[in-house]
PDB file of N, CA and C in Angstrom:
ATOM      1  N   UNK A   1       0.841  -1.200   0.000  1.00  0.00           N
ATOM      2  CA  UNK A   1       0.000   0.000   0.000  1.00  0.00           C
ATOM      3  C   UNK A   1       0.882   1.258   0.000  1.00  0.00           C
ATOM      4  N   UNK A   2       0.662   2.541  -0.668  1.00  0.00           N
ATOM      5  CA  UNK A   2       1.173   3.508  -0.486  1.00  0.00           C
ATOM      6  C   UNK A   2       1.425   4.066   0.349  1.00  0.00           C
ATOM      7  N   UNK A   3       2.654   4.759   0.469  1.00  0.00           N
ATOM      8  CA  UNK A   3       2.699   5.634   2.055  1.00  0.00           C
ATOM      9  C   UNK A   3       3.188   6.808   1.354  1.00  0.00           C
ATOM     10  N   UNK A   4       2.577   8.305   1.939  1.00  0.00           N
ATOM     11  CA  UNK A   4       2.789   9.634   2.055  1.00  0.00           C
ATOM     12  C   UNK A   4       3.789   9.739   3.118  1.00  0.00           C
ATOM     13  N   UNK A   5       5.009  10.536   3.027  1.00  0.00           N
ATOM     14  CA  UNK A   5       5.541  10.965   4.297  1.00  0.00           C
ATOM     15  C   UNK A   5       5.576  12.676   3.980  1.00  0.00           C
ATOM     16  N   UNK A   6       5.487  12.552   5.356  1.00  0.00           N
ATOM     17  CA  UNK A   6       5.584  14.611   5.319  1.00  0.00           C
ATOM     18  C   UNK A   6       6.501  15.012   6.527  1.00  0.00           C
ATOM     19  N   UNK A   7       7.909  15.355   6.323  1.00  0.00           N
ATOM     20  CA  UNK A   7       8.508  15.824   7.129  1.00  0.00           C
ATOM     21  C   UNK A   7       8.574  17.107   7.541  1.00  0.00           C
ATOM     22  N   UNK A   8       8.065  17.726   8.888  1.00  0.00           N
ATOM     23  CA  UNK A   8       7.830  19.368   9.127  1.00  0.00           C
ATOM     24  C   UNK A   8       9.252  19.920   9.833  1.00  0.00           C
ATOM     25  N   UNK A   9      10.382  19.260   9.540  1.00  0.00           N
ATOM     26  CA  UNK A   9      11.664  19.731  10.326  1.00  0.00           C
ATOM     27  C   UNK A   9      11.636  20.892   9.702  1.00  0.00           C
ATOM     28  N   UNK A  10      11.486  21.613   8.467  1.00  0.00           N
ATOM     29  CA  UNK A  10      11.800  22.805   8.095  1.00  0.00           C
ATOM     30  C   UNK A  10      11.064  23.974   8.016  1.00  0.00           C
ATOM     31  N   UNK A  11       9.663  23.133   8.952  1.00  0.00           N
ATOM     32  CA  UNK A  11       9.133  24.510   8.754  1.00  0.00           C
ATOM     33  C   UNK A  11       8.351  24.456  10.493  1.00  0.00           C
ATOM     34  N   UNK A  12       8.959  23.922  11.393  1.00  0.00           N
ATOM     35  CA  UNK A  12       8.259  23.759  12.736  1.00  0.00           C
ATOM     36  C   UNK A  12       7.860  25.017  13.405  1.00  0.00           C
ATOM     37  N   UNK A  13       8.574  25.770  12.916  1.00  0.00           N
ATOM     38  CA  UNK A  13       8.272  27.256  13.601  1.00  0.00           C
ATOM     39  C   UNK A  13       7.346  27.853  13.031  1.00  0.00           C
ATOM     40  N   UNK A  14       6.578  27.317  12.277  1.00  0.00           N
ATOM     41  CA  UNK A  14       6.184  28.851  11.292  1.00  0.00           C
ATOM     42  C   UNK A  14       4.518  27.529  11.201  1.00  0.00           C
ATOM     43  N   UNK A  15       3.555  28.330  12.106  1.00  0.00           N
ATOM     44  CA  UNK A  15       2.113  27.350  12.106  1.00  0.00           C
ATOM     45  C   UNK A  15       1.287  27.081  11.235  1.00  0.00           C
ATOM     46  N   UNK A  16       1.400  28.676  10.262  1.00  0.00           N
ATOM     47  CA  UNK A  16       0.522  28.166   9.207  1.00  0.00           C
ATOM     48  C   UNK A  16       0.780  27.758   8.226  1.00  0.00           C
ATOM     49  N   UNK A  17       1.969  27.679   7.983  1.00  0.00           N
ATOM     50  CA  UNK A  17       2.521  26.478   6.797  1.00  0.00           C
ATOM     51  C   UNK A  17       2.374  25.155   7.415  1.00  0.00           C
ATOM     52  N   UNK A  18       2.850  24.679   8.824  1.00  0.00           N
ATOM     53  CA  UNK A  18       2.216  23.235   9.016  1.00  0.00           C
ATOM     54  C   UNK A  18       1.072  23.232   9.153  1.00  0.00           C
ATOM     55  N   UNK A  19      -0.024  23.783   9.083  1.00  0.00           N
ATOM     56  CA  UNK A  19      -1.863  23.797   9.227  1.00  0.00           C
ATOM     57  C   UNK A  19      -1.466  23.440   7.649  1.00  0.00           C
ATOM     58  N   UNK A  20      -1.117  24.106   6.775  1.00  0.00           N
ATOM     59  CA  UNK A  20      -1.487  24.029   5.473  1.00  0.00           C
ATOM     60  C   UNK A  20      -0.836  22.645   4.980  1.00  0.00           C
ATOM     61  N   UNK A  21       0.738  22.543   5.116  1.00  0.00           N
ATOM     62  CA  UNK A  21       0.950  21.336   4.988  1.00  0.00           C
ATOM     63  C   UNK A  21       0.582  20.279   5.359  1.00  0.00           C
ATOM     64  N   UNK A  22       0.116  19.871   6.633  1.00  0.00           N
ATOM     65  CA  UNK A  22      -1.165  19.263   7.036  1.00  0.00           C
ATOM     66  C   UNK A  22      -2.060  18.528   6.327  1.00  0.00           C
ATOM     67  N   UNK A  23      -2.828  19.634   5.815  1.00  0.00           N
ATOM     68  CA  UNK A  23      -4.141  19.880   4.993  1.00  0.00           C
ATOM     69  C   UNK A  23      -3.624  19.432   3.286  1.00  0.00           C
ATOM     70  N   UNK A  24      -2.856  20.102   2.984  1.00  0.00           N
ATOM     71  CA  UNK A  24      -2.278  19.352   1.674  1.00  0.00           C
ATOM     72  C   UNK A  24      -1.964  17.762   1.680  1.00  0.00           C
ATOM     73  N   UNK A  25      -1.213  17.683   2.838  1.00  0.00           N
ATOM     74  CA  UNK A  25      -0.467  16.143   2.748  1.00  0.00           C
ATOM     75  C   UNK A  25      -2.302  15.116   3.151  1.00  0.00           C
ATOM     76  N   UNK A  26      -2.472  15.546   3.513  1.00  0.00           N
ATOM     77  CA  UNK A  26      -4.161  14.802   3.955  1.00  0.00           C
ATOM     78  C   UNK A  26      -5.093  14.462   2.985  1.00  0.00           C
ATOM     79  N   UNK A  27      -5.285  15.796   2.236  1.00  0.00           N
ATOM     80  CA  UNK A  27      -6.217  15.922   0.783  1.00  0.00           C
ATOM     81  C   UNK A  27      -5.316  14.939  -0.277  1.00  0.00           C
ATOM     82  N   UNK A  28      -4.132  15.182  -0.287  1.00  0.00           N
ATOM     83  CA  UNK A  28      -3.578  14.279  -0.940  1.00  0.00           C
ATOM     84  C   UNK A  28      -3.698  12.754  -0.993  1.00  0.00           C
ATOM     85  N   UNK A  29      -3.288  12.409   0.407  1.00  0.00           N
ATOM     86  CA  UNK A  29      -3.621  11.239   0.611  1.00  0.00           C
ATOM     87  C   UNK A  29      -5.621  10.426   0.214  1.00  0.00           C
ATOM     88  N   UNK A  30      -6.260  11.410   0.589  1.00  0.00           N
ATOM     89  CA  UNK A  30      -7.657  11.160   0.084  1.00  0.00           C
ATOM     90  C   UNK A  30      -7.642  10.889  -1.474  1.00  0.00           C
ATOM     91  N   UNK A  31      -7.384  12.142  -1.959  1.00  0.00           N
ATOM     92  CA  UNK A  31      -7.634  12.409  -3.307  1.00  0.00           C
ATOM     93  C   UNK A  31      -6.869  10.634  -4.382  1.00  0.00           C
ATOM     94  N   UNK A  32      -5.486  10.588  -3.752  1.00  0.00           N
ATOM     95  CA  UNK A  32      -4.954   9.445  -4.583  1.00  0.00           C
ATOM     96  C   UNK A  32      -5.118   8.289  -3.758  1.00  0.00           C
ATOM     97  N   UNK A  33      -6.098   7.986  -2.617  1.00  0.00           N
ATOM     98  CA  UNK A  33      -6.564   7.021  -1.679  1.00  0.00           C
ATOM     99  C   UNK A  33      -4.914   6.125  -1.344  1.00  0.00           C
ATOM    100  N   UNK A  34      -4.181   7.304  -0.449  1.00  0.00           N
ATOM    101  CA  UNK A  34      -2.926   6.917  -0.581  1.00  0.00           C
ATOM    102  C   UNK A  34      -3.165   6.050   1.622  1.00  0.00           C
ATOM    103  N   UNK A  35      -3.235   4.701   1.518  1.00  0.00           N
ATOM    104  CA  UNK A  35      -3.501   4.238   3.013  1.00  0.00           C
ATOM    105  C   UNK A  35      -2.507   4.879   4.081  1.00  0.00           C
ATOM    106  N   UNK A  36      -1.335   5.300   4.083  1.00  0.00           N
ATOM    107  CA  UNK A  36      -1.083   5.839   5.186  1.00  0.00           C
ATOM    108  C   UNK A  36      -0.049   7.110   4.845  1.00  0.00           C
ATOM    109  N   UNK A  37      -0.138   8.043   6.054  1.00  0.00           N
ATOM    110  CA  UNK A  37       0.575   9.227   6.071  1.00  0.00           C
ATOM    111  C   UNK A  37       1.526   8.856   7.394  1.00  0.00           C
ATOM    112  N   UNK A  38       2.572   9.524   7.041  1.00  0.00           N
ATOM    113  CA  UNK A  38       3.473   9.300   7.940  1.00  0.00           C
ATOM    114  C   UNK A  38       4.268  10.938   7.964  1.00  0.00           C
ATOM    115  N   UNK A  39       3.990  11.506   9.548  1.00  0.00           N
ATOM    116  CA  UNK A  39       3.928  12.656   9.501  1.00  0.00           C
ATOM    117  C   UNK A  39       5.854  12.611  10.735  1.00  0.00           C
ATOM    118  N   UNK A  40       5.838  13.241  10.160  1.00  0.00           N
ATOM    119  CA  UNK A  40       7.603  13.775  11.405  1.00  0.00           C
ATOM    120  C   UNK A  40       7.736  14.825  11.938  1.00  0.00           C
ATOM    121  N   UNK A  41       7.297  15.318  12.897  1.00  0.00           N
ATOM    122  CA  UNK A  41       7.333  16.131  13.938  1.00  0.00           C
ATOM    123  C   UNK A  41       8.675  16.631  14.235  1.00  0.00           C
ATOM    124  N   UNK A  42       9.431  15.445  14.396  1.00  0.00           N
ATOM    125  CA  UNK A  42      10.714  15.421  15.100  1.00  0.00           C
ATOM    126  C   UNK A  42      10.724  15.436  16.656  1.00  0.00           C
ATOM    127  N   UNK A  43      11.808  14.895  16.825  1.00  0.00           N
ATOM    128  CA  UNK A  43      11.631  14.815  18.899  1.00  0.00           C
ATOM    129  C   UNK A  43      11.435  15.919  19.313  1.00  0.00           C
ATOM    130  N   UNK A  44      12.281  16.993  19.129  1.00  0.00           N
ATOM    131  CA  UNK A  44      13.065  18.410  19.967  1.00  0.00           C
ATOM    132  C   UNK A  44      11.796  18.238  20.795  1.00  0.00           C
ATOM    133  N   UNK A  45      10.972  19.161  21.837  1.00  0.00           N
ATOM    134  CA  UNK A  45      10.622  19.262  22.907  1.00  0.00           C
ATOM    135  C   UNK A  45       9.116  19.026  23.030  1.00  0.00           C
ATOM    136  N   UNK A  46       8.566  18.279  21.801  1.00  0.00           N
ATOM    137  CA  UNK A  46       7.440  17.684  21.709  1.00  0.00           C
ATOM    138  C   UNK A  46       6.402  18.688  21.412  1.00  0.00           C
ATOM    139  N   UNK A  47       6.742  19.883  21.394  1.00  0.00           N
ATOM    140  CA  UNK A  47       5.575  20.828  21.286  1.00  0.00           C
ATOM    141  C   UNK A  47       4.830  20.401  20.238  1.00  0.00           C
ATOM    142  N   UNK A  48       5.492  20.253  19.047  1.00  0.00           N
ATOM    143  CA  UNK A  48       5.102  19.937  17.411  1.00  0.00           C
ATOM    144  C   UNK A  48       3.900  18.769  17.335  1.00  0.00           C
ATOM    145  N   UNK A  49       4.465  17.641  17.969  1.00  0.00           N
ATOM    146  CA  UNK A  49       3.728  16.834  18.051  1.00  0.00           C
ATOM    147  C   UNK A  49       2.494  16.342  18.620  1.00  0.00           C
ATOM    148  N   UNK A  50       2.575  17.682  19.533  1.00  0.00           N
ATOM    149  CA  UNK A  50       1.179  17.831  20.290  1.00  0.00           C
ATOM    150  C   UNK A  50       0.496  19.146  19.212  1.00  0.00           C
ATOM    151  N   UNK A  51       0.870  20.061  18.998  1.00  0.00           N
ATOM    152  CA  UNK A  51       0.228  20.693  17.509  1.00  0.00           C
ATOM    153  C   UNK A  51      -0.034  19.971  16.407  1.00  0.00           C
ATOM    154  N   UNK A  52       0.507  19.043  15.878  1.00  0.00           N
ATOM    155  CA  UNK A  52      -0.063  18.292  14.842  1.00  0.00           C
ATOM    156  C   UNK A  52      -0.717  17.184  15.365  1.00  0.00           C
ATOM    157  N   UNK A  53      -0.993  16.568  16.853  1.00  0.00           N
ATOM    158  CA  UNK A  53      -2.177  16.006  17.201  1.00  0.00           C
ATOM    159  C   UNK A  53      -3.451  16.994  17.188  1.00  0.00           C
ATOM    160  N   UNK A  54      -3.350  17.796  17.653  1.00  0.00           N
ATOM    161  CA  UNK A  54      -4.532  18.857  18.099  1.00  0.00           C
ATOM    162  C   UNK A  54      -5.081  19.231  16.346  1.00  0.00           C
ATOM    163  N   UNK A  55      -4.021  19.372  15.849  1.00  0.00           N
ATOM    164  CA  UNK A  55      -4.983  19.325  14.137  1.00  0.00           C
ATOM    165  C   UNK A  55      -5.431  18.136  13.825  1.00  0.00           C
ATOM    166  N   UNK A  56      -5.060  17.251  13.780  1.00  0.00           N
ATOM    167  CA  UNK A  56      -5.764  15.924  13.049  1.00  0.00           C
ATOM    168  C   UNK A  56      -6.928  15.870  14.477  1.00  0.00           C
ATOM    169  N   UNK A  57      -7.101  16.294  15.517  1.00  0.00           N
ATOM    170  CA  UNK A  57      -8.564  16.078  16.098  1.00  0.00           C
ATOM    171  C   UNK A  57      -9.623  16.987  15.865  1.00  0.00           C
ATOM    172  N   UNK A  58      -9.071  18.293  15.127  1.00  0.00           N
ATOM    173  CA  UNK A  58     -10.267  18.398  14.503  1.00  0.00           C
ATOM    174  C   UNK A  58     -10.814  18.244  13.777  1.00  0.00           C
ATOM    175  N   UNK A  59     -12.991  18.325  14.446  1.00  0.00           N
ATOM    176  CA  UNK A  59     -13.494  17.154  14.015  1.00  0.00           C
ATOM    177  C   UNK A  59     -13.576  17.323  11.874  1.00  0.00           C
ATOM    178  N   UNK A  60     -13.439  18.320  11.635  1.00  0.00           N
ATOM    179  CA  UNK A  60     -13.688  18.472  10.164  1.00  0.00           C
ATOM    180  C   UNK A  60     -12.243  17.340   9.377  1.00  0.00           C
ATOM    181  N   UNK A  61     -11.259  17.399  10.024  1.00  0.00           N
ATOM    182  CA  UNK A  61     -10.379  16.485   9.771  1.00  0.00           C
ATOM    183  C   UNK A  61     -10.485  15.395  10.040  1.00  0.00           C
ATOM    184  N   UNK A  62     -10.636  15.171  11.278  1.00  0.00           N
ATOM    185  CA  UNK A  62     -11.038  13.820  11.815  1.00  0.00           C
ATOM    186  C   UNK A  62     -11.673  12.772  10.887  1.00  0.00           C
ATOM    187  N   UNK A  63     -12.417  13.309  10.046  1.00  0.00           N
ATOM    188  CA  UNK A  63     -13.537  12.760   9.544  1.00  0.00           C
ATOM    189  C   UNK A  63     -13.157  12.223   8.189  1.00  0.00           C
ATOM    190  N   UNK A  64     -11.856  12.453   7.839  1.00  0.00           N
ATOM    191  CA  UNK A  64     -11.021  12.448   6.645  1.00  0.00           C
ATOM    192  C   UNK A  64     -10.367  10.945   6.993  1.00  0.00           C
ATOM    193  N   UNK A  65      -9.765  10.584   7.861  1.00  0.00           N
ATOM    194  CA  UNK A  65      -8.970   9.928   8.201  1.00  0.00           C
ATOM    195  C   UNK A  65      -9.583   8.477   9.259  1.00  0.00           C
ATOM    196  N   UNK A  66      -9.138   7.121   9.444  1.00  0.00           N
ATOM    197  CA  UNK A  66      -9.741   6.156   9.521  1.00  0.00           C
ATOM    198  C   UNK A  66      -9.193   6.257  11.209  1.00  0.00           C
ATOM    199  N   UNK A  67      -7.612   6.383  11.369  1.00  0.00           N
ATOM    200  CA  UNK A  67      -7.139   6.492  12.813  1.00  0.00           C
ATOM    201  C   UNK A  67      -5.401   6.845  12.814  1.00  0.00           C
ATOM    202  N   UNK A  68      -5.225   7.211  13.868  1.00  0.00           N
ATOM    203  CA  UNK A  68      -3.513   7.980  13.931  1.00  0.00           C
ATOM    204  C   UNK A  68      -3.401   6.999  15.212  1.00  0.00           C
ATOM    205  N   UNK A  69      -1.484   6.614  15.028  1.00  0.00           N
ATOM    206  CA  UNK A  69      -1.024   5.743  15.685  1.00  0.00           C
ATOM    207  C   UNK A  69       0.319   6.595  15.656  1.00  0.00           C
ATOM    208  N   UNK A  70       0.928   6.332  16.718  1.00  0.00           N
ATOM    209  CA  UNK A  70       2.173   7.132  17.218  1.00  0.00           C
ATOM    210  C   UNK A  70       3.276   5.303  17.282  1.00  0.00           C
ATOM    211  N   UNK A  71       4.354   6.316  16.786  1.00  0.00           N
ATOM    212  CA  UNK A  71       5.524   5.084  16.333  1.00  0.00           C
ATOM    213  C   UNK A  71       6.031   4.957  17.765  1.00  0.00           C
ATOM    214  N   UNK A  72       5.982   3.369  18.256  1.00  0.00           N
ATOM    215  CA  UNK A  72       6.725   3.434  19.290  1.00  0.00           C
ATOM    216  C   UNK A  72       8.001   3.293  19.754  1.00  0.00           C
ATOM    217  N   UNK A  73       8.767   3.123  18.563  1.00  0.00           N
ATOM    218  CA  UNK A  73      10.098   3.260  18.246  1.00  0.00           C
ATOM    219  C   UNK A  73      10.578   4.413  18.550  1.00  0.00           C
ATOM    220  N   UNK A  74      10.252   4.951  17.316  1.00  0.00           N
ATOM    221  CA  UNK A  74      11.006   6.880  17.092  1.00  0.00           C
ATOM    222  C   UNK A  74       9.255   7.600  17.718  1.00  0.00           C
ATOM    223  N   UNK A  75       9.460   8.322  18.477  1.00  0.00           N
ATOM    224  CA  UNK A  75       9.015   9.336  19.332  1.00  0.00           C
ATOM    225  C   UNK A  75       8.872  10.290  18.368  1.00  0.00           C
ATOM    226  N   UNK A  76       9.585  10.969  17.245  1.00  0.00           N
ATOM    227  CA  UNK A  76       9.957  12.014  16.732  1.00  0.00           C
ATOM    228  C   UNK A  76       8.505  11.284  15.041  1.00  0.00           C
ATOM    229  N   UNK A  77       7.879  10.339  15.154  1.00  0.00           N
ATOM    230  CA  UNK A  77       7.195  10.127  14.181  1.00  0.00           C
ATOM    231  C   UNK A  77       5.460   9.734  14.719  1.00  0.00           C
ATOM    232  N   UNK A  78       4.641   9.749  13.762  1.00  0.00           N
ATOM    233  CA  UNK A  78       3.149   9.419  14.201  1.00  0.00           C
ATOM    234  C   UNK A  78       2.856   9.183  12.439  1.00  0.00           C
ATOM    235  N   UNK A  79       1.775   7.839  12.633  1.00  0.00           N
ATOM    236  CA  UNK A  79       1.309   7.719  11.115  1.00  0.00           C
ATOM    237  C   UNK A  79      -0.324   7.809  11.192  1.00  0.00           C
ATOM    238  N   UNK A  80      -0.545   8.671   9.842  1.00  0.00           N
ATOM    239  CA  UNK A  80      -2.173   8.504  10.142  1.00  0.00           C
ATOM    240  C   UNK A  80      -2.893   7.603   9.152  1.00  0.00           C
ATOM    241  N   UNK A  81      -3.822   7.169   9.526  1.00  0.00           N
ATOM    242  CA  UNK A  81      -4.382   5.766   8.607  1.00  0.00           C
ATOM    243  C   UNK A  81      -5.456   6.023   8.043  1.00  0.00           C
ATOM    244  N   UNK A  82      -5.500   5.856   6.439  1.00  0.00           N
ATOM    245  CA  UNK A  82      -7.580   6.041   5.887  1.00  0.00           C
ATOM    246  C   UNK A  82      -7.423   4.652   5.400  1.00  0.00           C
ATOM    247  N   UNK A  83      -8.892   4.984   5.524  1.00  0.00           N
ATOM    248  CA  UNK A  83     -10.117   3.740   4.744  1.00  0.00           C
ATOM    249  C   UNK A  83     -10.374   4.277   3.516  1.00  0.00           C
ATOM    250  N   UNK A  84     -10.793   3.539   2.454  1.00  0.00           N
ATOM    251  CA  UNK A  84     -11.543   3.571   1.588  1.00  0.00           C
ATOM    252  C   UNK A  84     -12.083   2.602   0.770  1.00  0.00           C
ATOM    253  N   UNK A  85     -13.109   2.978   0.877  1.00  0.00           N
ATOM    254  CA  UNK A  85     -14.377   2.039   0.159  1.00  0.00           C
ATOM    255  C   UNK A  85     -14.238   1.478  -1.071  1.00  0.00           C
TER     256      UNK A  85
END
């Protein structure tokens, strides 16, 4: 199955390019019914990764996506999972 990765190391500081990148890497994944996204936060002090949880729970997003699972390996990664019919 396909995998999307989206690495935000270069743009962690700056919010509304990751809202947008986000939102791109997501629609994407819908649009080419790509089964998983694999998003990189990176470790540094976890802030990121709690901002790009808090976007994928909202509910207009939410609703895009089947379920998000956090790597228990690398800390610094989380993958999100769709369905399609």
């Amino acid at each position: 199955m396909a995998k999307y990765k989206l690495d935000l190391h270069d743009i962690y500081n700056k919010g509304t390019l990751i809202d947008q990148a986000l939102n791109e890497a997501i629609d994407e994944c819908v649009e080419s019914k790509i089964g998983t996204l694999e998003i990189i936060p990176g470790k540094g002090s976890g802030q990121l990764k709690k901002k790009v949880i808090r976007f994928l729970e909202q509910k207009h997003i939410k609703n895009k996506y089947h379920r998000i699972d956090k790597d228990s390996k690398n800390f610094g990664r989380l993958f999100v999972y769709f369905k399609f019919k």
